[in-house]
Protein backbone atom coordinates (compact mmCIF):
# COMPACT_ATOMS: atom_id res chain seq x y z
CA UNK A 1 176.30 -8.52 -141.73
CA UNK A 2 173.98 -6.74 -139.45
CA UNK A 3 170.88 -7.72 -141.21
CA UNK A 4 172.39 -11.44 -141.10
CA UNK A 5 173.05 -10.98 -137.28
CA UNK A 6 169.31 -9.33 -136.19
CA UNK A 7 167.14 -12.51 -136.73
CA UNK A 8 169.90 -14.24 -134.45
CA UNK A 9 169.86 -11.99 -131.70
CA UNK A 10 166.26 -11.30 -131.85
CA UNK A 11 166.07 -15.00 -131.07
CA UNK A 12 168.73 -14.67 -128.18
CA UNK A 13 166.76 -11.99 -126.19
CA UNK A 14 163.26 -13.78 -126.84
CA UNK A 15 164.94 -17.32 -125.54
CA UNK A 16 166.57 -15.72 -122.61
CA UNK A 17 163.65 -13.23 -121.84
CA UNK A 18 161.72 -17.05 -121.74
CA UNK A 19 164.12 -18.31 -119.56
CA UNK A 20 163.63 -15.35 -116.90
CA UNK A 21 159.77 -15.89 -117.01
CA UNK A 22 160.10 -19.68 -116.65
CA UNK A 23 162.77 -18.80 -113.38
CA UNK A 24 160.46 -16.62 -112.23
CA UNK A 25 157.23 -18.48 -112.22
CA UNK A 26 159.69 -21.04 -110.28
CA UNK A 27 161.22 -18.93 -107.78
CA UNK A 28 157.16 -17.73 -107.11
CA UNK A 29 156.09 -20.84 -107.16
CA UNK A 30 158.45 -22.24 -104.96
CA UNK A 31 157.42 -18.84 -102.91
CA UNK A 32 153.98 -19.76 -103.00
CA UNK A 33 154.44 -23.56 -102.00
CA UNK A 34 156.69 -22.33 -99.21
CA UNK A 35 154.31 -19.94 -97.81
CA UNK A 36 151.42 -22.60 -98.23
CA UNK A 37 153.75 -24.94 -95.70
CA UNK A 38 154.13 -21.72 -93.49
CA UNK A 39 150.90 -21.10 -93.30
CA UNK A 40 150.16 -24.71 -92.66
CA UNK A 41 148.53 -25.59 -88.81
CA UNK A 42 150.92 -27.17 -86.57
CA UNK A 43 150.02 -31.05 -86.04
CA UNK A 44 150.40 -30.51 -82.30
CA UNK A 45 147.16 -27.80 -83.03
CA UNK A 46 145.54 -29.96 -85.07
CA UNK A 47 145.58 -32.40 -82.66
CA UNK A 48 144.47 -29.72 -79.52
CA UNK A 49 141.50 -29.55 -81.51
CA UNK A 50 140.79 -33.01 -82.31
CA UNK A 51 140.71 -33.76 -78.73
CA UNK A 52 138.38 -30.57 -77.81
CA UNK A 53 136.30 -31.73 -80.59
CA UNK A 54 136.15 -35.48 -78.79
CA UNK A 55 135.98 -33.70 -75.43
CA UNK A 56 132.82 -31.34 -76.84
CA UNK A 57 130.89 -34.35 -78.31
CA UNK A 58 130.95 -36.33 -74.96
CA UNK A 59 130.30 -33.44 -73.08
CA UNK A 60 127.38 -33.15 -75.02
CA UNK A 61 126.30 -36.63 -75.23
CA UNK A 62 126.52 -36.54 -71.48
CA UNK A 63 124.15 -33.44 -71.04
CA UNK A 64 121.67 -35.11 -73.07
CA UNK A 65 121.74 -38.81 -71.34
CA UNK A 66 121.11 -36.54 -68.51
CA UNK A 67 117.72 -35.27 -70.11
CA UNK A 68 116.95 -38.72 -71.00
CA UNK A 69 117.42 -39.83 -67.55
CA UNK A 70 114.92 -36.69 -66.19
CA UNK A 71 112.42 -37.77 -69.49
CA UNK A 72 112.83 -41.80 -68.14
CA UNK A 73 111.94 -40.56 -63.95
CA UNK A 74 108.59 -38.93 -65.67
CA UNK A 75 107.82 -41.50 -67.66
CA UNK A 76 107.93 -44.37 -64.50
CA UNK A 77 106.50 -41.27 -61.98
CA UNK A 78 103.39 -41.35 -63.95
CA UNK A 79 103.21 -43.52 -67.20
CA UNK A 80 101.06 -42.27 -70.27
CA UNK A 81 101.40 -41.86 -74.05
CA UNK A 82 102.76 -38.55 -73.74
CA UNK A 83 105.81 -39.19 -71.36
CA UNK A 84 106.63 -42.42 -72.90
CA UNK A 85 106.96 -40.25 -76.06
CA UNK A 86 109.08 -37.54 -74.38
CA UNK A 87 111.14 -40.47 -72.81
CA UNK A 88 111.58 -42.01 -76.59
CA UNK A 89 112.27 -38.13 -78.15
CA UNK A 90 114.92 -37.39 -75.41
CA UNK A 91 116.42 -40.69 -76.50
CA UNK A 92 116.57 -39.92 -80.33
CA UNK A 93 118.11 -36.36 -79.13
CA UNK A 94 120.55 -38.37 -76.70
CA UNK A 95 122.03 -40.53 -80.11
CA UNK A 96 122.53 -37.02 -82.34
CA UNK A 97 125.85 -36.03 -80.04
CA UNK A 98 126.89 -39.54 -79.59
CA UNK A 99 127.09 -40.57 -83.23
CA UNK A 100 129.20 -37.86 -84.10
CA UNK A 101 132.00 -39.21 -81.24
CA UNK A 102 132.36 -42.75 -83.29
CA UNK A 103 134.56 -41.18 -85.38
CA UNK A 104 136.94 -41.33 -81.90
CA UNK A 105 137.02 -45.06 -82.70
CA UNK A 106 139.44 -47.30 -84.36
CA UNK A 107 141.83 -45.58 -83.40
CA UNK A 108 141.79 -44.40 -80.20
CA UNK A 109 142.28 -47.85 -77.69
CA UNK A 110 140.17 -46.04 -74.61
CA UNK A 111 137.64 -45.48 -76.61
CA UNK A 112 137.07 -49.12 -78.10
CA UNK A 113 137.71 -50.50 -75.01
CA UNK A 114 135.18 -48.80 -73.10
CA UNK A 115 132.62 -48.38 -76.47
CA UNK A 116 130.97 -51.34 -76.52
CA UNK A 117 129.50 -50.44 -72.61
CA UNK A 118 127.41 -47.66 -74.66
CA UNK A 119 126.65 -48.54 -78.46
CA UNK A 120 127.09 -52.32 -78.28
CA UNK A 121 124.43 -54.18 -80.93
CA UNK A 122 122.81 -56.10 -82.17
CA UNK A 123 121.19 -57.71 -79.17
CA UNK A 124 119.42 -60.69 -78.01
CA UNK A 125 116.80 -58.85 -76.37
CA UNK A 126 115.25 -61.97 -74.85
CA UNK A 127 118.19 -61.58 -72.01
CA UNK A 128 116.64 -58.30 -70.89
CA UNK A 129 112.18 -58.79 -71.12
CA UNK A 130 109.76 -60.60 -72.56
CA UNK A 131 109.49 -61.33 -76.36
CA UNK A 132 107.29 -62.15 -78.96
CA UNK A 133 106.50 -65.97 -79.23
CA UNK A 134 108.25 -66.28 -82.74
CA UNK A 135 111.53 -65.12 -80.93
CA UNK A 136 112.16 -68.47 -79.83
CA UNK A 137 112.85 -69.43 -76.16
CA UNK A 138 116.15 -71.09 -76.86
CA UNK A 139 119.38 -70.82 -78.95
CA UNK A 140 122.15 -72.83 -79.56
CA UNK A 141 124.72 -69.96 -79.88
CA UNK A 142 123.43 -68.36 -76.88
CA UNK A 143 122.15 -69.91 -73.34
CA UNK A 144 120.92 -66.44 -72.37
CA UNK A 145 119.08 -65.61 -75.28
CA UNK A 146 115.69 -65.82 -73.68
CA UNK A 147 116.89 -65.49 -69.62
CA UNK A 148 114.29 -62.56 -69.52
CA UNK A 149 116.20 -60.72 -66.53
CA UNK A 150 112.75 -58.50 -66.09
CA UNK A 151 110.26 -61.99 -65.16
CA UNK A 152 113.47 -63.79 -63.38
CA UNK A 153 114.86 -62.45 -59.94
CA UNK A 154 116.90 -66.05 -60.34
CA UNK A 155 118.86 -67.38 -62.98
CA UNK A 156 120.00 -70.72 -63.58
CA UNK A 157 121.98 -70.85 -67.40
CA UNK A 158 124.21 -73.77 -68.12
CA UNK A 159 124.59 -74.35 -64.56
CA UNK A 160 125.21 -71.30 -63.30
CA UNK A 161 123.09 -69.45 -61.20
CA UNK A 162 122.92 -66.04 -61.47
CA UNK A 163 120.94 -63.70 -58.01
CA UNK A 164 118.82 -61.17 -59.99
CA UNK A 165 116.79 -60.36 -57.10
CA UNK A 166 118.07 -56.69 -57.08
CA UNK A 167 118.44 -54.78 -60.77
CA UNK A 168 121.66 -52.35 -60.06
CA UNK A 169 123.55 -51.36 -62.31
CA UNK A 170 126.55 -53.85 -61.06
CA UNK A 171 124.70 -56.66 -61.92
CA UNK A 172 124.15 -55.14 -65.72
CA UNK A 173 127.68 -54.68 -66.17
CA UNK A 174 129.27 -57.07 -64.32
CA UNK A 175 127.70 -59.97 -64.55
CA UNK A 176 124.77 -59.43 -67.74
CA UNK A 177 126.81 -57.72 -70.30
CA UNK A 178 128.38 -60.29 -72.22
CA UNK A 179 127.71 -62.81 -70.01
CA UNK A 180 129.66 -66.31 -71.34
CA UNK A 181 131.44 -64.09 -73.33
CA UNK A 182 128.79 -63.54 -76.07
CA UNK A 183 128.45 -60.18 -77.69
CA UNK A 184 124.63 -60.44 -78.50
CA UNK A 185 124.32 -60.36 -74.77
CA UNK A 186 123.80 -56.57 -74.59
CA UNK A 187 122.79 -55.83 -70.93
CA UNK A 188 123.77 -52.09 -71.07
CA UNK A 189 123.62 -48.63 -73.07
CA UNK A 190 121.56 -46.98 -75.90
CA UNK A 191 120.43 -49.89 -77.53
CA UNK A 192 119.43 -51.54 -74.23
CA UNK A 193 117.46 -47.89 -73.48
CA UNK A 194 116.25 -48.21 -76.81
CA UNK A 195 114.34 -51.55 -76.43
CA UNK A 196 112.86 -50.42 -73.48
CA UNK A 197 111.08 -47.82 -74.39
CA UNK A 198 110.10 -49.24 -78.01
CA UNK A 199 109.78 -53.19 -77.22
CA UNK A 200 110.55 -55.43 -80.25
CA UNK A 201 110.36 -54.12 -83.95
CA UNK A 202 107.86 -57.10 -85.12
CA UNK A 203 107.21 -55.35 -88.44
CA UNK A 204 110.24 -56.87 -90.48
CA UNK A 205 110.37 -55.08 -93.87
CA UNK A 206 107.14 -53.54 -93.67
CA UNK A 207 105.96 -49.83 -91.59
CA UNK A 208 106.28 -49.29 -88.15
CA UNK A 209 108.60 -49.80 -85.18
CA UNK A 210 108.55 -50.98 -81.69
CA UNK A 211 104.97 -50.45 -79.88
CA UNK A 212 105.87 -50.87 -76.71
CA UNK A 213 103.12 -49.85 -74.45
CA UNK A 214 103.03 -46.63 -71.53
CA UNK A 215 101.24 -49.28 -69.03
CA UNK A 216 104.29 -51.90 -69.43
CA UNK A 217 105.63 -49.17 -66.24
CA UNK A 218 102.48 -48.71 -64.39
CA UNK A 219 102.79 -50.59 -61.72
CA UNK A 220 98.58 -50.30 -60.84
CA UNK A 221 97.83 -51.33 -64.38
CA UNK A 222 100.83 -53.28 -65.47
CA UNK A 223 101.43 -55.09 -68.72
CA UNK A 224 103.80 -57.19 -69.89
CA UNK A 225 104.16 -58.51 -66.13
CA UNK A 226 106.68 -57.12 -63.52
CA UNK A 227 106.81 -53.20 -64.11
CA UNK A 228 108.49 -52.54 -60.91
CA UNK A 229 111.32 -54.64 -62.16
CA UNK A 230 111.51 -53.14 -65.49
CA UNK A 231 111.34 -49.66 -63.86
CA UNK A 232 114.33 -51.03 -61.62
CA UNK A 233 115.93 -51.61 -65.01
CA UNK A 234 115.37 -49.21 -67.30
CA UNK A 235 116.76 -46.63 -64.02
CA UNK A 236 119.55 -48.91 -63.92
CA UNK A 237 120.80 -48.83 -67.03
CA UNK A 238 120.07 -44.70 -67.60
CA UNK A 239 122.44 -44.46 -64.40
CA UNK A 240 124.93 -46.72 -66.25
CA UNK A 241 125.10 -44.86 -69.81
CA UNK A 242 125.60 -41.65 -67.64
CA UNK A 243 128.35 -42.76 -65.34
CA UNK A 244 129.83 -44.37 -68.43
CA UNK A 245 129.68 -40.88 -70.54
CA UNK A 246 131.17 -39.16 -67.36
CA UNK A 247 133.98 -41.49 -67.66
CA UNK A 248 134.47 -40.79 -71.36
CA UNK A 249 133.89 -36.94 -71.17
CA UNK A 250 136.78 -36.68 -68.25
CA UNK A 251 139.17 -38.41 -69.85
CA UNK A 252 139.03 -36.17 -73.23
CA UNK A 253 139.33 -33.17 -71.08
CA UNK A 254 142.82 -31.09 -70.94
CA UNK A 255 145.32 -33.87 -68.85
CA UNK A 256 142.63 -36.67 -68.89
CA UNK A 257 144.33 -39.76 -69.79
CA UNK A 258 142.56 -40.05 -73.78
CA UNK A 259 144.54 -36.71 -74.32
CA UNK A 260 147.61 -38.36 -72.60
CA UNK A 261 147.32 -41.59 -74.77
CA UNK A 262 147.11 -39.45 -78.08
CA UNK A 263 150.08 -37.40 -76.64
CA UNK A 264 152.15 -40.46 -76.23
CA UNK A 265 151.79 -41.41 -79.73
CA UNK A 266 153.71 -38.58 -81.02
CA UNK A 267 152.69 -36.18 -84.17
CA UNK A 268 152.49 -38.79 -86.62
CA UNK A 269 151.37 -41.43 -84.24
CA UNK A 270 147.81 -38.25 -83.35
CA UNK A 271 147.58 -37.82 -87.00
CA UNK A 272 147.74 -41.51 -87.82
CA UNK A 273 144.79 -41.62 -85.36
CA UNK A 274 142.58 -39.38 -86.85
CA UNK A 275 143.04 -40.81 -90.18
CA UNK A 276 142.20 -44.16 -89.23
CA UNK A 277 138.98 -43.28 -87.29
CA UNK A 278 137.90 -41.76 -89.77
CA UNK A 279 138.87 -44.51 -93.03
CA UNK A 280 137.56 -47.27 -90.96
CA UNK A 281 134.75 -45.60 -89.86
CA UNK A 282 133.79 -44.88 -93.43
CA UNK A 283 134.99 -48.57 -94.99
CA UNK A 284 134.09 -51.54 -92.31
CA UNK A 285 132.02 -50.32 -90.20
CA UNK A 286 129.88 -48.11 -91.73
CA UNK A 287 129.87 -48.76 -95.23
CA UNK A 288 130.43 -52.42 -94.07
CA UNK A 289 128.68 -54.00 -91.08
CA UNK A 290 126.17 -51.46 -90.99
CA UNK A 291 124.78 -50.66 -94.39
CA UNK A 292 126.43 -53.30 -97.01
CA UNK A 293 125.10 -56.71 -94.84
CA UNK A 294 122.21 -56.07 -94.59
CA UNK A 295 121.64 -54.53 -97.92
CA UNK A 296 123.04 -57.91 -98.81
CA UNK A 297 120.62 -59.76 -96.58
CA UNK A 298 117.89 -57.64 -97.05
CA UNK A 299 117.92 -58.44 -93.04
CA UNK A 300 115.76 -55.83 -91.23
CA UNK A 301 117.67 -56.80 -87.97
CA UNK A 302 120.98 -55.76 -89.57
CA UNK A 303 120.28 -52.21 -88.61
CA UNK A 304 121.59 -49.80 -86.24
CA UNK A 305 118.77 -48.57 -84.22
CA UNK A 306 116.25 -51.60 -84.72
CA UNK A 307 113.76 -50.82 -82.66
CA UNK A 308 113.03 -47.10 -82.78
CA UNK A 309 113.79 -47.05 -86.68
CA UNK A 310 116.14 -44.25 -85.94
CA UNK A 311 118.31 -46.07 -88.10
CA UNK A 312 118.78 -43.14 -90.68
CA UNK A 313 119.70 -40.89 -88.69
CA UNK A 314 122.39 -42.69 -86.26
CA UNK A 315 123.96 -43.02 -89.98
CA UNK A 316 123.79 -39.49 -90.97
CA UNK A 317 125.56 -38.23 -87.83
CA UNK A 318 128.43 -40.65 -88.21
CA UNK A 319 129.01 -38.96 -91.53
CA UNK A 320 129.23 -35.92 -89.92
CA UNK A 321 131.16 -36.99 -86.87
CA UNK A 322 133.47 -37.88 -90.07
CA UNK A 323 133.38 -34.35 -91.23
CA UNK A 324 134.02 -32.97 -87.60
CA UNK A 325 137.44 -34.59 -86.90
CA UNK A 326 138.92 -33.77 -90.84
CA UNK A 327 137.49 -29.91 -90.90
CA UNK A 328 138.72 -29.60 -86.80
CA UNK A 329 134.82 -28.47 -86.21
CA UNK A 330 131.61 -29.36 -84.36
CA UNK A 331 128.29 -27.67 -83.37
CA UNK A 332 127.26 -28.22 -79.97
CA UNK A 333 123.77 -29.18 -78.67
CA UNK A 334 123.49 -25.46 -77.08
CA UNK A 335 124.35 -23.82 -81.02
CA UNK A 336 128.11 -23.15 -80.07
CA UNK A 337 130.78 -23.97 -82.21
CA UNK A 338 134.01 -25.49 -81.33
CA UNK A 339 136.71 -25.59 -84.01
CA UNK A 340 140.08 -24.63 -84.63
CA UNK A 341 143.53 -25.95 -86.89
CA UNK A 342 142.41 -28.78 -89.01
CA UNK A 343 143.37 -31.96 -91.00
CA UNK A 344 141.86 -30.10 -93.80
CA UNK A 345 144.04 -27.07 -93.82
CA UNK A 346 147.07 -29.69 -93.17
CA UNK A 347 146.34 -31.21 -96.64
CA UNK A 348 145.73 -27.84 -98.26
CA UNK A 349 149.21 -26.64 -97.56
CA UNK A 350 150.41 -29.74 -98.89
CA UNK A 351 148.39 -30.77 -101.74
CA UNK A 352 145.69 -28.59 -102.26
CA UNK A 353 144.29 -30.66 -105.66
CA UNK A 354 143.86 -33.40 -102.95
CA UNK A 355 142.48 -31.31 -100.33
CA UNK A 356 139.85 -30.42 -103.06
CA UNK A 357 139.26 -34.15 -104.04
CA UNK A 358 139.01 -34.94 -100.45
CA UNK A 359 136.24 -32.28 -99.82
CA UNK A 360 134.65 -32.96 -102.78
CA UNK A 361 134.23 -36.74 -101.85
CA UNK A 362 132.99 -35.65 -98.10
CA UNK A 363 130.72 -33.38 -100.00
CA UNK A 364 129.50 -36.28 -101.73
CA UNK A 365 129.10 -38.54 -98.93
CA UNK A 366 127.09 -36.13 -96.97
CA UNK A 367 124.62 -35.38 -99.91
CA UNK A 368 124.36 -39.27 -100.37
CA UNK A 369 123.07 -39.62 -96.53
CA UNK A 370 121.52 -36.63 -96.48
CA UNK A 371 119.22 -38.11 -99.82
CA UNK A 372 119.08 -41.23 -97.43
CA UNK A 373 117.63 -39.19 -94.40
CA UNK A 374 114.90 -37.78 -96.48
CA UNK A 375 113.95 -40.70 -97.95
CA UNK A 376 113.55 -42.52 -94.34
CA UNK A 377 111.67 -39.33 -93.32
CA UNK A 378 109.01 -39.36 -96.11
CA UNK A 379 108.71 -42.72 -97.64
CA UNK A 380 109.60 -45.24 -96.04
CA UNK A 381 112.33 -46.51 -92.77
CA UNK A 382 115.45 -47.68 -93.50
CA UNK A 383 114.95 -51.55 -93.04
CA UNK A 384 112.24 -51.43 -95.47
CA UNK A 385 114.97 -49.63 -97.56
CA UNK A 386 116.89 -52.54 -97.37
CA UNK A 387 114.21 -55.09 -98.19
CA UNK A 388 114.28 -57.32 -101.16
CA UNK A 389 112.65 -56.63 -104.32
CA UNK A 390 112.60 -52.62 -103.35
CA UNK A 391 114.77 -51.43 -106.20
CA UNK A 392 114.65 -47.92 -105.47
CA UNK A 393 115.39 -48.09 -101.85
CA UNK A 394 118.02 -50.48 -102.11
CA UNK A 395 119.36 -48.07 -105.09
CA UNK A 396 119.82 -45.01 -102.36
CA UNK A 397 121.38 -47.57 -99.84
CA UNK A 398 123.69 -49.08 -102.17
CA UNK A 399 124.77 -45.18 -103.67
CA UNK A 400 125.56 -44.09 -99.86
CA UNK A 401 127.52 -47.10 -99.58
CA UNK A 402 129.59 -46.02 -102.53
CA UNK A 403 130.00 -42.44 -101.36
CA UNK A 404 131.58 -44.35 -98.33
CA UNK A 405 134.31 -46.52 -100.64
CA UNK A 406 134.92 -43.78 -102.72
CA UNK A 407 135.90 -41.06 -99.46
CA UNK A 408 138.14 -43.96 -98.09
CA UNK A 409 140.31 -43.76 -101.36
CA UNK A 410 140.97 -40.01 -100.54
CA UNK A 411 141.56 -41.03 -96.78
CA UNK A 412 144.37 -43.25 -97.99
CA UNK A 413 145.87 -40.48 -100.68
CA UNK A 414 145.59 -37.97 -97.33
CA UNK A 415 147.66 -40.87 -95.76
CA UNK A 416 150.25 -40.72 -98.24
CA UNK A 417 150.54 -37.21 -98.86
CA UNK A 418 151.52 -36.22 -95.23
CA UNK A 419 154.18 -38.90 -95.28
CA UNK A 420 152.52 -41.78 -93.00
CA UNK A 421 152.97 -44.97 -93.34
CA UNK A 422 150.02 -46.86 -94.92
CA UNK A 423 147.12 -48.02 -92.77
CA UNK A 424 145.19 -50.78 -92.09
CA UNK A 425 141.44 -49.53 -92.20
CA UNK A 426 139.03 -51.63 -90.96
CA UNK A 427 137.76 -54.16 -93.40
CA UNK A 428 134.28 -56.05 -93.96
CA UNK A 429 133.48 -59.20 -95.36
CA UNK A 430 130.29 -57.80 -97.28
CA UNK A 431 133.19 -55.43 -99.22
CA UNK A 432 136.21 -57.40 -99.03
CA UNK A 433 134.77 -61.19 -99.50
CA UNK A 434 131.24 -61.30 -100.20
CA UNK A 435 130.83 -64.62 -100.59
CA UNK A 436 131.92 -64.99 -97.13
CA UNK A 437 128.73 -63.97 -96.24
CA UNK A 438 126.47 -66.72 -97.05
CA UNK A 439 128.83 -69.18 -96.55
């Protein structure tokens, strides 16, 4: 009977010895999982650092408007080659900073209120100076398109007259920047800096940027008519993009009143905000409005930083702006770093297979611009990337565009997987309806 019973209890003890392992890997795994959640940042510090990351990136965008203001008072105190390139260098160095603080959009009302004094585009540069003939000196979308503000200390435009006698920067804002409520009537910020110091881009698809000349603000050897006016202006609106950053920088510091709106929102309501800065940053407007048109138009005016064919780079450091508010991190202009609990390490207590997928996807993104930025910086600018018939160039486009789509699926799983309720990124018609776009 023994021998008849052994098999039988040999069985027992191996079945129940499985049973203990299987309630042990449980119990550790449930140990595991609830150490993971311990371990997990706190959204309200997730959130601290969010808003010293915004509060950093102004700070720093600030600082350097400030050298581009000293680089712009050389440049008019004694015009040459040399400080019209140090005024167009502190410029490019002025947009690394502020790139990385659109990721504060979307979701964040103060800042999309108050964005479009700073990074507003495209323009009709006609409202500000004078323009190549094939510009046109009318349109039927726009009675300011070819005012010229610079050769006209009075206005008249569809009746109204407009005193221009004095270039301040309350006549910019107030009465130039979208004046009859049209958006391509950009009186103010980078773009407005941008044009000034490069003139038009009359190269289309082919080398080169603007060639604005150092003797259009030598007032003893002018060109291009009425440098003491566009000195007036280009001061103008330098003071304006500084006073503007001031206001921005403030109001991310501790108890200023972008700190109080995220505050207001709640936990979910900050983390919400994060997310969708940084989805419809990726989808829309980036991968969108920015690169997808004007792939699709092979438009050389459908890009970011026309005129100074910085293009590549304003891209690049949007990306990374990206990176900055999911990883709670950000290197400053001076080589400090500001960082602290994270987004990421949220998601890593919670799902860490998604936390990988997520990196893995900013990982991707990043190499994608980063293949971008090389290519801009020795072959050939980004609008001639986007021309038509150039294959390869439209092939690296086109795969950083992807990298985009592809990170704003893991945005949306992050979405899920901290118990949000879905949101509404930002959409584009070159994604979302593409026939849309030549209709």
């Amino acid at each position: 009977m023994a021998l008849d019973c052994q098999p039988n209890e040999v069985s027992d003890m191996r079945s129940l010895r499985l049973m203990l392992l299987a309630a042990t890997a449980i119990v550790a795994g449930a140990v595991v999982t609830g150490s993971a959640l311990a371990d997990a940042p706190k959204p309200a510090d997730v959130l601290a650092t969010y808003g010293d990351v915004a509060q950093a990136g102004y700070e720093d965008s600030l600082a350097t408007a400030r050298a581009l203001k000293a680089a712009v008072e050389a440049l008019v105190a004694s015009p040459s080659d040399d400080t019209l390139a140090a005024a167009r260098q502190a410029w490019l160095a002025a947009r690394v900073p502020y790139q990385q603080t659109e990721a504060f959009r979307f979701g964040n009302a103060i800042v999309d209120d108050w964005e479009g004094k700073v990074n507003a585009w495209p323009l009709d540069e006609g409202l500000i100076d004078y323009v190549d003939t094939a510009y046109g000196d009318s349109s039927e979308e726009n009675p300011f398109y070819a005012a010229n503000v610079i050769a006209n200390p009075k206005l008249t435009v569809a009746g109204e007259e407009i005193d221009a006698s004095e270039i301040t920067p309350a006549l910019l804002s107030e009465t130039l920047q979208e004046a009859g409520e049209i958006e391509a009537n950009v009186a103010t910020g980078y773009h407005a800096i941008e044009f000034l110091l490069w003139g038009q881009d009359l190269n289309g698809t082919d080398a080169g940027a603007g060639a604005r000349p150092a003797s259009d603000y030598d007032t003893a050897n002018c060109t291009g008519g009425n440098c003491d006016r566009r000195i007036a202006y280009l001061r103008a609106v330098t003071d304006l993009l500084i006073a503007d950053l001031e206001e921005m920088a403030v109001a991310w510091a501790p108890g200023g009143a972008a700190r109080a709106e995220l505050a207001a929102k709640g936990e979910g309501g900050g983390l919400a905000t994060i997310l969708t800065g940084m989805g419809s940053l990726s989808y829309g407007e980036l991968a969108g409005e920015r690169m997808k048109l004007g792939l699709m138009l092979h438009d050389p005016e459908e890009e970011h930083d026309c005129f100074s064919d910085n293009t590549h780079l304003s891209h690049y450091y949007d990306v990374v702006g990206i990176r900055n508010v999911y990883f709670g991190e950000y290197a400053r202009v001076d080589g400090s770093k500001v960082e602290g609990a994270s987004l990421a390490d949220m998601v890593a207590a919670r799902d860490p297979a998604l936390a990988e997928e997520m990196k893995a996807r900013l990982d991707a993104t990043l190499a994608a611009f980063e293949a971008l930025k090389t290519r801009a910086e020795t072959v050939e600018a980004y609008d001639q990337m986007i021309g038509e018939g150039n294959a390869e160039g439209n092939a690296v486009v086109q795969a950083a565009v992807d990298a985009l789509v592809d990170q704003t699926r893991s945005i949306e799983r992050v979405v899920a997987v901290l118990g949000l309720e879905a949101i509404a990124f930002e959409g584009s018609d070159s994604l979302d309806n593409p026939s849309a776009v030549f209709q």
